[in-house]
C-alpha atoms as a PDB file:
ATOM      1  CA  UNK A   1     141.742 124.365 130.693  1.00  0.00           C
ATOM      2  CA  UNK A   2     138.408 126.945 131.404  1.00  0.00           C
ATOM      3  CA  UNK A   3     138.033 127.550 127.966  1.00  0.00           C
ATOM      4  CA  UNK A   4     138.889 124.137 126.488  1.00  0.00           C
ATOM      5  CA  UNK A   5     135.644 123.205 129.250  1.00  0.00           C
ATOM      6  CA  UNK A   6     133.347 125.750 127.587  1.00  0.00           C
ATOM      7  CA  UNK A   7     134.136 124.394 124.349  1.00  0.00           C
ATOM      8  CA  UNK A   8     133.323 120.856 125.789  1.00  0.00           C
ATOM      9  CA  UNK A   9     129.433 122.755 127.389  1.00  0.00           C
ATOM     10  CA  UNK A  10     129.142 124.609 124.083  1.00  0.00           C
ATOM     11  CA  UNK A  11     129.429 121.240 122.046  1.00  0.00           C
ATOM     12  CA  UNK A  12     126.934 119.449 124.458  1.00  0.00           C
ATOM     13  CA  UNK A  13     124.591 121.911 124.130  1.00  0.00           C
ATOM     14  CA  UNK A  14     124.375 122.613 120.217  1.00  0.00           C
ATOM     15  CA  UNK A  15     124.300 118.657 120.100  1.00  0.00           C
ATOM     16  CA  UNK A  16     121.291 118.572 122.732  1.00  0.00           C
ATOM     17  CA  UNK A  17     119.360 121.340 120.672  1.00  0.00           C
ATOM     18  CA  UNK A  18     120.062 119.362 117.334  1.00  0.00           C
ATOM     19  CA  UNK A  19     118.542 116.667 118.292  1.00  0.00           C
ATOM     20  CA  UNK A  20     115.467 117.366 120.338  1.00  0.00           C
ATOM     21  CA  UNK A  21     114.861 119.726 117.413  1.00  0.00           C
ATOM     22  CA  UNK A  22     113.470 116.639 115.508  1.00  0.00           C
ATOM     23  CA  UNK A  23     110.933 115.891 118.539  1.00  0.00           C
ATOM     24  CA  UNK A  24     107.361 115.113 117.228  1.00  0.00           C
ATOM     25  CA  UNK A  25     103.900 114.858 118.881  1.00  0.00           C
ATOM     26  CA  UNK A  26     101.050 113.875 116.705  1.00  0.00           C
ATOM     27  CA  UNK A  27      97.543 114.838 118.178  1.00  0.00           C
ATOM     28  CA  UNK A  28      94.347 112.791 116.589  1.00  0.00           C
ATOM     29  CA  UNK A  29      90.743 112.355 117.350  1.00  0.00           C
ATOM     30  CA  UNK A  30      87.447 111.532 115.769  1.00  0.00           C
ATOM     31  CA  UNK A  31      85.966 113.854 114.312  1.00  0.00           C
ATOM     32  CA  UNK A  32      82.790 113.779 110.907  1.00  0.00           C
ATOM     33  CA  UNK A  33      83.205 114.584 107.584  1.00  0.00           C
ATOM     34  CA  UNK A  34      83.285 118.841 106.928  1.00  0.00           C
ATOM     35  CA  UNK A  35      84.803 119.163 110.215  1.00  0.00           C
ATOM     36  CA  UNK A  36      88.838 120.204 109.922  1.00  0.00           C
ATOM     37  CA  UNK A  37      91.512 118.924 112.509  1.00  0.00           C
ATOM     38  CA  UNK A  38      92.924 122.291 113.377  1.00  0.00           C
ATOM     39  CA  UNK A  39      89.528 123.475 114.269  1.00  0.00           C
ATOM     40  CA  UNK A  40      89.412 120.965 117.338  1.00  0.00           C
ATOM     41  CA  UNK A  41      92.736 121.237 118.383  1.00  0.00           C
ATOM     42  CA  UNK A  42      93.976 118.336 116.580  1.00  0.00           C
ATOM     43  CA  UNK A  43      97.226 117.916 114.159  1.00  0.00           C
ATOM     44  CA  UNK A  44      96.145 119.772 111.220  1.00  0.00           C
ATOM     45  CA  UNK A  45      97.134 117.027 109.050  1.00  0.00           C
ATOM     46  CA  UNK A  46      94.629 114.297 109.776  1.00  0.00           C
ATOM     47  CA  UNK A  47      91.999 113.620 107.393  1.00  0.00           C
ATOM     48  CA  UNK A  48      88.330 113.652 108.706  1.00  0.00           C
ATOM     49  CA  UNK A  49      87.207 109.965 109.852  1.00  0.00           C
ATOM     50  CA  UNK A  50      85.979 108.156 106.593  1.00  0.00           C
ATOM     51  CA  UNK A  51      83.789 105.588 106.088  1.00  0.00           C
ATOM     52  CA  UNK A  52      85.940 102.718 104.371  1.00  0.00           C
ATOM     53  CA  UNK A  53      83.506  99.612 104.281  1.00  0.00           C
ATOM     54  CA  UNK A  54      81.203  97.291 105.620  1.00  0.00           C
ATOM     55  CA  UNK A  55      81.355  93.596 105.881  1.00  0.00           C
ATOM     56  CA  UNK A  56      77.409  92.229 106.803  1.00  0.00           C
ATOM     57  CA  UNK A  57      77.096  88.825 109.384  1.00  0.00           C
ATOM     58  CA  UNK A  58      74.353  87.361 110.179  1.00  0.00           C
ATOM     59  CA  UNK A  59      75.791  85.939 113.246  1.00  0.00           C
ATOM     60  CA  UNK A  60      78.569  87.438 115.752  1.00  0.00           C
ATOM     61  CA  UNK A  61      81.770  86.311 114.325  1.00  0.00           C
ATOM     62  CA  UNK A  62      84.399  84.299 116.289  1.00  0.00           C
ATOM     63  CA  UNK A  63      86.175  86.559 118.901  1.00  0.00           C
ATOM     64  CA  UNK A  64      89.714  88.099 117.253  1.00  0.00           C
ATOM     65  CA  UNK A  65      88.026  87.391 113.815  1.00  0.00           C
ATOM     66  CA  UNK A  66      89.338  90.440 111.552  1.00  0.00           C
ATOM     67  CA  UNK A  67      86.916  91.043 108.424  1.00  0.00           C
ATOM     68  CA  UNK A  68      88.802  91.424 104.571  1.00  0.00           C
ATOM     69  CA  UNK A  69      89.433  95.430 104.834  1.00  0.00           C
ATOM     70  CA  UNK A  70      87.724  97.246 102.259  1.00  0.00           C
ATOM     71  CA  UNK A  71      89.026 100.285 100.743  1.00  0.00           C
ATOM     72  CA  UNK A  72      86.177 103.013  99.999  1.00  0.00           C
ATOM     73  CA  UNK A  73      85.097 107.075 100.681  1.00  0.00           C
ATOM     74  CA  UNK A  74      81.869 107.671 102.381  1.00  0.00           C
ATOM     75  CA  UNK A  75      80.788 110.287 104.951  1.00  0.00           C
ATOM     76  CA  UNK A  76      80.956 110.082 108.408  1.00  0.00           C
ATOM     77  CA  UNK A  77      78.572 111.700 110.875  1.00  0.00           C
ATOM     78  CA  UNK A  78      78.290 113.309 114.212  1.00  0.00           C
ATOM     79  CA  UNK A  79      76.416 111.117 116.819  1.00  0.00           C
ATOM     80  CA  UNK A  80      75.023 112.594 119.969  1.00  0.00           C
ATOM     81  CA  UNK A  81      76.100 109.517 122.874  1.00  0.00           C
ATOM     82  CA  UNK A  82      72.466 110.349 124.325  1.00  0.00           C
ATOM     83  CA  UNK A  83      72.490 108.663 127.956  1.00  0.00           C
ATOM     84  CA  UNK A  84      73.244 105.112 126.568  1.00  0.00           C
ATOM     85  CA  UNK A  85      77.160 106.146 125.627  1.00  0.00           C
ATOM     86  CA  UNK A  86      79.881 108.009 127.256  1.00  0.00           C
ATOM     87  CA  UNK A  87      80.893 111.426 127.012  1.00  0.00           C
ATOM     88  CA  UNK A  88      83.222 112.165 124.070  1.00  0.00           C
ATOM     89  CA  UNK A  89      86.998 112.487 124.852  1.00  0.00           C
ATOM     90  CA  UNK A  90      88.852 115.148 124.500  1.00  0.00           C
ATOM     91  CA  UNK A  91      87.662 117.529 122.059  1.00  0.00           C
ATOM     92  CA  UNK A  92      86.665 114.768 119.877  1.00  0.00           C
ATOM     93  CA  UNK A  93      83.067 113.704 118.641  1.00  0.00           C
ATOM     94  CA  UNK A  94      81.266 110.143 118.146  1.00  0.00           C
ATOM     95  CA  UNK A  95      81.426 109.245 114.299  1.00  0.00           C
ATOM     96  CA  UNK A  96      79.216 106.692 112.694  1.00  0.00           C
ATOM     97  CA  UNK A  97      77.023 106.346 110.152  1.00  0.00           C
ATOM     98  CA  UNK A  98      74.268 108.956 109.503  1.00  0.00           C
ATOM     99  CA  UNK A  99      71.744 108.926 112.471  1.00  0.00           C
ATOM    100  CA  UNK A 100      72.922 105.482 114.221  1.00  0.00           C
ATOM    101  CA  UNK A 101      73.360 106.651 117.354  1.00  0.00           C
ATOM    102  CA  UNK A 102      71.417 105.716 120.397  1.00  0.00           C
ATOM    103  CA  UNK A 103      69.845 109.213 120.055  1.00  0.00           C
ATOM    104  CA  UNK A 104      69.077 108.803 115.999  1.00  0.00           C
ATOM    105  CA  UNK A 105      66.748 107.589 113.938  1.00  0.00           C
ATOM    106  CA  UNK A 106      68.077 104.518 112.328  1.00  0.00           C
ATOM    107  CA  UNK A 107      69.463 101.352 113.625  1.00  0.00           C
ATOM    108  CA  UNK A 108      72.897 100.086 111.787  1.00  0.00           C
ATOM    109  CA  UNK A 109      72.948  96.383 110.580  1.00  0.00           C
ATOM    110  CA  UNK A 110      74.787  93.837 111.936  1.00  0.00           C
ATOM    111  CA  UNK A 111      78.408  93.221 110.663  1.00  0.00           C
ATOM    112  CA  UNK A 112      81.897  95.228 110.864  1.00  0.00           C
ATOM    113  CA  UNK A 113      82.050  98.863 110.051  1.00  0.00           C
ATOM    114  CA  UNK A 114      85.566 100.042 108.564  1.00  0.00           C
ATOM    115  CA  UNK A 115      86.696 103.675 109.626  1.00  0.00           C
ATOM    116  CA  UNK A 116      89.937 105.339 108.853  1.00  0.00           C
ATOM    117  CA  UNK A 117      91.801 108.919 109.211  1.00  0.00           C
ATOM    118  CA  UNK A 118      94.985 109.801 107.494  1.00  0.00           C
ATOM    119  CA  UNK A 119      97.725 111.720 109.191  1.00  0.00           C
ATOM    120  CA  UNK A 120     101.338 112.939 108.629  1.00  0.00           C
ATOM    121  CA  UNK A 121     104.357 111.982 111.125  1.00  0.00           C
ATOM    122  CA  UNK A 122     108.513 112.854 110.849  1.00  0.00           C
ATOM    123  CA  UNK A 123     108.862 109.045 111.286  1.00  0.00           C
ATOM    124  CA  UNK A 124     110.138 107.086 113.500  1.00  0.00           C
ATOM    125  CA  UNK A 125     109.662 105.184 116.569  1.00  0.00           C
ATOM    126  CA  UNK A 126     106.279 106.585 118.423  1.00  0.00           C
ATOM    127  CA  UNK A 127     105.212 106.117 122.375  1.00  0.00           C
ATOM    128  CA  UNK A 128     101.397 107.277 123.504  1.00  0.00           C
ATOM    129  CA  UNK A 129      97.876 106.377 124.630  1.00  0.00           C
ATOM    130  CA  UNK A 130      95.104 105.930 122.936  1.00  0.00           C
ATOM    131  CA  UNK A 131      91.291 106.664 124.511  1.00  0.00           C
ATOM    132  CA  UNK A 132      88.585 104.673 122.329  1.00  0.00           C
ATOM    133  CA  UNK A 133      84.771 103.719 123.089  1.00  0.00           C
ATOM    134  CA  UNK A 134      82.790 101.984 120.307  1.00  0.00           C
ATOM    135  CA  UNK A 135      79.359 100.204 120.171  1.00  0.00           C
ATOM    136  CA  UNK A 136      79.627  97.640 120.389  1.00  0.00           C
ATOM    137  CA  UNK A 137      83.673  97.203 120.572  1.00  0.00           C
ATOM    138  CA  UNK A 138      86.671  97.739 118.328  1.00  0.00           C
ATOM    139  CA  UNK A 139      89.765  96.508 116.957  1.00  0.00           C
ATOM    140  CA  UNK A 140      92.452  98.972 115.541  1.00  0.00           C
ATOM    141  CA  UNK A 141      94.656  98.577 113.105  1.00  0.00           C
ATOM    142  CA  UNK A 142      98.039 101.475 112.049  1.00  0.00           C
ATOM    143  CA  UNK A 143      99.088 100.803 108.444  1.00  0.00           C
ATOM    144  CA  UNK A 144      97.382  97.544 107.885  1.00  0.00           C
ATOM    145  CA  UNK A 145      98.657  96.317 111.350  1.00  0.00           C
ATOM    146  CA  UNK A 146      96.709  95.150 114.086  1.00  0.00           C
ATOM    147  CA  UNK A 147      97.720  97.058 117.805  1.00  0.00           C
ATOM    148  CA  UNK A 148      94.428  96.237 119.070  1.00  0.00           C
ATOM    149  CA  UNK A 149      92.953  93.046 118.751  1.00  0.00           C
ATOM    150  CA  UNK A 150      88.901  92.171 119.368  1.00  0.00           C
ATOM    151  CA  UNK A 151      87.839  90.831 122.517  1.00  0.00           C
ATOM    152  CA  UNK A 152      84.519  89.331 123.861  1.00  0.00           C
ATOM    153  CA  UNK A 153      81.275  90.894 124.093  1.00  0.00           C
ATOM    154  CA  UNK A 154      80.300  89.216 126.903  1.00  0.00           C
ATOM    155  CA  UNK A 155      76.570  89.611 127.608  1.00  0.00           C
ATOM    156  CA  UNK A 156      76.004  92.692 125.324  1.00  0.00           C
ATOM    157  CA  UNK A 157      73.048  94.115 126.776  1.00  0.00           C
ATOM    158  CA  UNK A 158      74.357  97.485 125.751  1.00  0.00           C
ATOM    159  CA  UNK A 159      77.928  96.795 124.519  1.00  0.00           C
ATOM    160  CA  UNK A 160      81.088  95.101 125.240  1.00  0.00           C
ATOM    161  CA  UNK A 161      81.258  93.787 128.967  1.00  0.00           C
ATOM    162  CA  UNK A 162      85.574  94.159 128.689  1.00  0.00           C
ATOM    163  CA  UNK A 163      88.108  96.353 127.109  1.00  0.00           C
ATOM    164  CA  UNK A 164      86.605  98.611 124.176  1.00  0.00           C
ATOM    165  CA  UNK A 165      82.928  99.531 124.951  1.00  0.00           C
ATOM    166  CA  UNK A 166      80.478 102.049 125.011  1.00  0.00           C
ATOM    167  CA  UNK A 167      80.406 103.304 128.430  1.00  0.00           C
ATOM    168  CA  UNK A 168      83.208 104.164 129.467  1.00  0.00           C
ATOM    169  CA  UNK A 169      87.296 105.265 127.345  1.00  0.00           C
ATOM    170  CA  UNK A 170      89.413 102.333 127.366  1.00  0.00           C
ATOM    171  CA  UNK A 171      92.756 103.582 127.754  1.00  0.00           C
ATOM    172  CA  UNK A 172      95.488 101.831 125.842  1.00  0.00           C
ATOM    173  CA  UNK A 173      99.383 102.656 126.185  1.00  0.00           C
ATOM    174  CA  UNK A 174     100.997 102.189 122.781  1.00  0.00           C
ATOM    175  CA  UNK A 175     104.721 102.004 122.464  1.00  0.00           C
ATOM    176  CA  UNK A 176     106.938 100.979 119.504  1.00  0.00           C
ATOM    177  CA  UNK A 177     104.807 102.019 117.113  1.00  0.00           C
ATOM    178  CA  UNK A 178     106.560 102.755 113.743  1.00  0.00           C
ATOM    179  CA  UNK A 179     104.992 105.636 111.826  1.00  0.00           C
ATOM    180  CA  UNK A 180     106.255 106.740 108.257  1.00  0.00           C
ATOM    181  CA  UNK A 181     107.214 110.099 107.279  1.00  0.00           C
ATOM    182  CA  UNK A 182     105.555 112.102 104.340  1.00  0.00           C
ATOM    183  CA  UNK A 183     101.789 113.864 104.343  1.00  0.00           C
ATOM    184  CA  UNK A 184      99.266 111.438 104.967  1.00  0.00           C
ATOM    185  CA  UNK A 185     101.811 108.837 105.216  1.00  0.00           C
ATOM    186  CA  UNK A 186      99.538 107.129 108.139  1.00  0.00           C
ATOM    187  CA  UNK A 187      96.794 105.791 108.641  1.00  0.00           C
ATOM    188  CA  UNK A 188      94.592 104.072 111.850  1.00  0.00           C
ATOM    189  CA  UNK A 189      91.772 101.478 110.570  1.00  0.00           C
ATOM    190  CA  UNK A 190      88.585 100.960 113.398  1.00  0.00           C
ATOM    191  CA  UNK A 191      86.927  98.281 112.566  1.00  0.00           C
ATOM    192  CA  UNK A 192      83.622  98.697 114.813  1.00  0.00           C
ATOM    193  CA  UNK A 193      82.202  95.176 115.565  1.00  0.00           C
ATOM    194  CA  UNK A 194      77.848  96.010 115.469  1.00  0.00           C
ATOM    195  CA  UNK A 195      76.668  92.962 116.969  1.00  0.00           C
ATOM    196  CA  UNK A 196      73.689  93.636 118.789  1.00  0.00           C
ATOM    197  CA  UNK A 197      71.135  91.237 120.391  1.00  0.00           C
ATOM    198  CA  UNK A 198      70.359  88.774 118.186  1.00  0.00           C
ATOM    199  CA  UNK A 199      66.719  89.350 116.564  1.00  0.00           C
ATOM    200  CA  UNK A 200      66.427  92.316 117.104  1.00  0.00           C
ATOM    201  CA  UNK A 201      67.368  94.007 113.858  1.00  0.00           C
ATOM    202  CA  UNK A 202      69.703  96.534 114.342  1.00  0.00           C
ATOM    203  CA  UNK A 203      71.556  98.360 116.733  1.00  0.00           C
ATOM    204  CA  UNK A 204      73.266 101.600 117.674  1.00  0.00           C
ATOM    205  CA  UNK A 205      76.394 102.118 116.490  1.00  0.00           C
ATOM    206  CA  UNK A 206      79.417 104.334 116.455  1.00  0.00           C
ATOM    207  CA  UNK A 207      83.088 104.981 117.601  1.00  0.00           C
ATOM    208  CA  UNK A 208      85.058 107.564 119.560  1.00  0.00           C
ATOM    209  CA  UNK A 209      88.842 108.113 120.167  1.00  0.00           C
ATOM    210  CA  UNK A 210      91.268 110.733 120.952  1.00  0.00           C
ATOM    211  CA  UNK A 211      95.537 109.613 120.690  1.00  0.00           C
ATOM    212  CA  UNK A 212      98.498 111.626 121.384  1.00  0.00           C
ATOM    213  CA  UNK A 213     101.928 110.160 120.264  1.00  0.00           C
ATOM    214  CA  UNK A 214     105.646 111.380 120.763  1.00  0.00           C
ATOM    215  CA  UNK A 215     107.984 110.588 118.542  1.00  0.00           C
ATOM    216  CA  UNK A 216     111.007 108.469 120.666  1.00  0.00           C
ATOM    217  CA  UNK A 217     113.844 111.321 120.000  1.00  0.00           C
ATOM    218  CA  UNK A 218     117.412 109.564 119.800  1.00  0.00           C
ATOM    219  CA  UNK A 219     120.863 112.007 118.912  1.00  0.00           C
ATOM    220  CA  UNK A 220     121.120 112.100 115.242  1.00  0.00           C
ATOM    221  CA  UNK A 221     124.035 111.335 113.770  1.00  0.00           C
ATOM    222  CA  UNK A 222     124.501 114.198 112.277  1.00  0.00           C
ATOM    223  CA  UNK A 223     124.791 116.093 115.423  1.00  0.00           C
ATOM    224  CA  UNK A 224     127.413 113.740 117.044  1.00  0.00           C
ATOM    225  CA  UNK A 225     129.711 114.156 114.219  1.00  0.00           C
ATOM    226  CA  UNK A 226     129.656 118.112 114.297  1.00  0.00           C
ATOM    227  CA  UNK A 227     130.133 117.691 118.507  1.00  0.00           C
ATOM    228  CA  UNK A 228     132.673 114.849 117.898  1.00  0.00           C
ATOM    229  CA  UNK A 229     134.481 117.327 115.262  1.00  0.00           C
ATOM    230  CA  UNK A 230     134.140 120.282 117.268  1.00  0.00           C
ATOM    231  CA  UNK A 231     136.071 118.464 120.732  1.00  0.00           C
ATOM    232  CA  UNK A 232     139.353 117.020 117.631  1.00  0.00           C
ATOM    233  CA  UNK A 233     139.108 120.917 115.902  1.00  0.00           C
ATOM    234  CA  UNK A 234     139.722 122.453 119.942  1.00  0.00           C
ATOM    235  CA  UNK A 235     142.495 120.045 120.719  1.00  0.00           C
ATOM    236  CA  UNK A 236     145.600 121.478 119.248  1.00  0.00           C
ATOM    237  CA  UNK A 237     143.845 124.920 120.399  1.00  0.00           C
ATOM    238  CA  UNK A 238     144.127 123.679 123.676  1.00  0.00           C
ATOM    239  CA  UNK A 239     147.194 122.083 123.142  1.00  0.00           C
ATOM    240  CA  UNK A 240     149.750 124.741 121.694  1.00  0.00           C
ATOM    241  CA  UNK A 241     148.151 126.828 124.603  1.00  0.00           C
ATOM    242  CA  UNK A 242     149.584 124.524 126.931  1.00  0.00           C
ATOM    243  CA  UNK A 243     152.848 124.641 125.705  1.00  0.00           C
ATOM    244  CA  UNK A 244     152.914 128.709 125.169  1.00  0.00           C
ATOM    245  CA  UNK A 245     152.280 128.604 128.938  1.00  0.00           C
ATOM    246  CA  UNK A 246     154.691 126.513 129.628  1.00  0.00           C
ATOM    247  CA  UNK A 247     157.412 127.563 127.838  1.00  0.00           C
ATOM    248  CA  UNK A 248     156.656 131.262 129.320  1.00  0.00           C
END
């Protein structure tokens, strides 16, 4: 009976180790074109932040309004938050266009700005939290899917009164979130609502986020059958041992 419980432990254990051995945590930030993941501690498979389009208004559009999505390559930049925005999280940096931050030279114009960054995931079912500040707020999109939806300005004297703003990381759990396996296989979209005060021409503008996700580890298959195989393959084992001592 000992050793027909050591087989049971021994099963459990090479069953445990098979399947946490699938366990995944992506790490992700903003960072500018020519700077690499790995060098900022991030998962060395996400792309730099790229400048994907922008969608001009005239007007700030009606709250949860999502602009058509543009697909292009531009460069991103570093902006320095000055005084006017947070600190960076993380080890990340605030992205934007070149010299649009409240410390730059040059004032973006009104209208969405489209960011994206690649990155590569086993797949699967994904739990996390995301940190994001943008001037003047954000939505956020994974694979064409909105998990972050726009919300009001409010008075934006500097930038959004509520959730995503300027000032200070909005911190966002994220649960559920089904990422596909293969290199570059995902991708988050930011679209950065520039709004501004009306009349005034331009604004500063930019976006900064850091995410870490863990892939939601359940036993494989594959590893209950070999424990479920090993248990039946010990039975008459344990079995003819029984009767050996018996019969003795």
């Amino acid at each position: 009976m000992k050793n027909f419980s050591k087989l049971v432990v021994l099963g459990a254990l090479l069953c445990t180790s098979a399947s946490f051995a699938l366990a995944d945590t992506v790490s992700l930030g903003s960072f500018a074109t020519g700077t690499t993941a790995a060098s900022l501690g991030f998962s060395a498979s996400q792309t730099a932040m790229n400048l994907a389009g922008f969608t001009p208004f005239a007007t700030p559009p009606a709250i949860g309004s999502t602009p058509t999505l543009l697909n292009g390559t531009a460069s991103t930049f570093t902006l320095l938050p000055d005084s006017t925005w947070g600190l960076p999280t993380g080890n990340s940096t605030w992205i934007g266009t070149a010299n649009g931050g409240p410390g730059g030279t040059a004032n973006p114009s009104y209208g969405y700005y489209q960011f994206t960054t690649q990155f590569t995931a086993l797949g699967g079912s994904y739990d996390g939290t995301m940190s994001l500040m943008a001037d003047d707020t954000a939505e956020v999109l994974l694979n064409g899917v909105v998990i972050l939806p726009f919300t009001s300005l409010g008075s934006d004297t500097r930038c959004a009164d509520t959730g995503v703003s300027c000032t200070v990381a909005d911190v966002i759990q994220l649960s559920n979130l089904n990422l596909l396996s293969g290199t570059d296989a995902n991708m988050f979209t930011f679209v950065v609502e520039q709004a501004g005060i009306l009349g005034s021409g331009g604004d500063p503008s930019g976006l900064n986020f850091t995410t870490t996700l863990t892939r939601a580890v359940a036993p494989e298959p594959a590893s209950l059958i070999f424990f479920a195989t090993g248990l039946l393959g010990s039975v008459p084992i344990f079995l003819r041992r029984r009767v050996r001592a018996a019969a003795s």
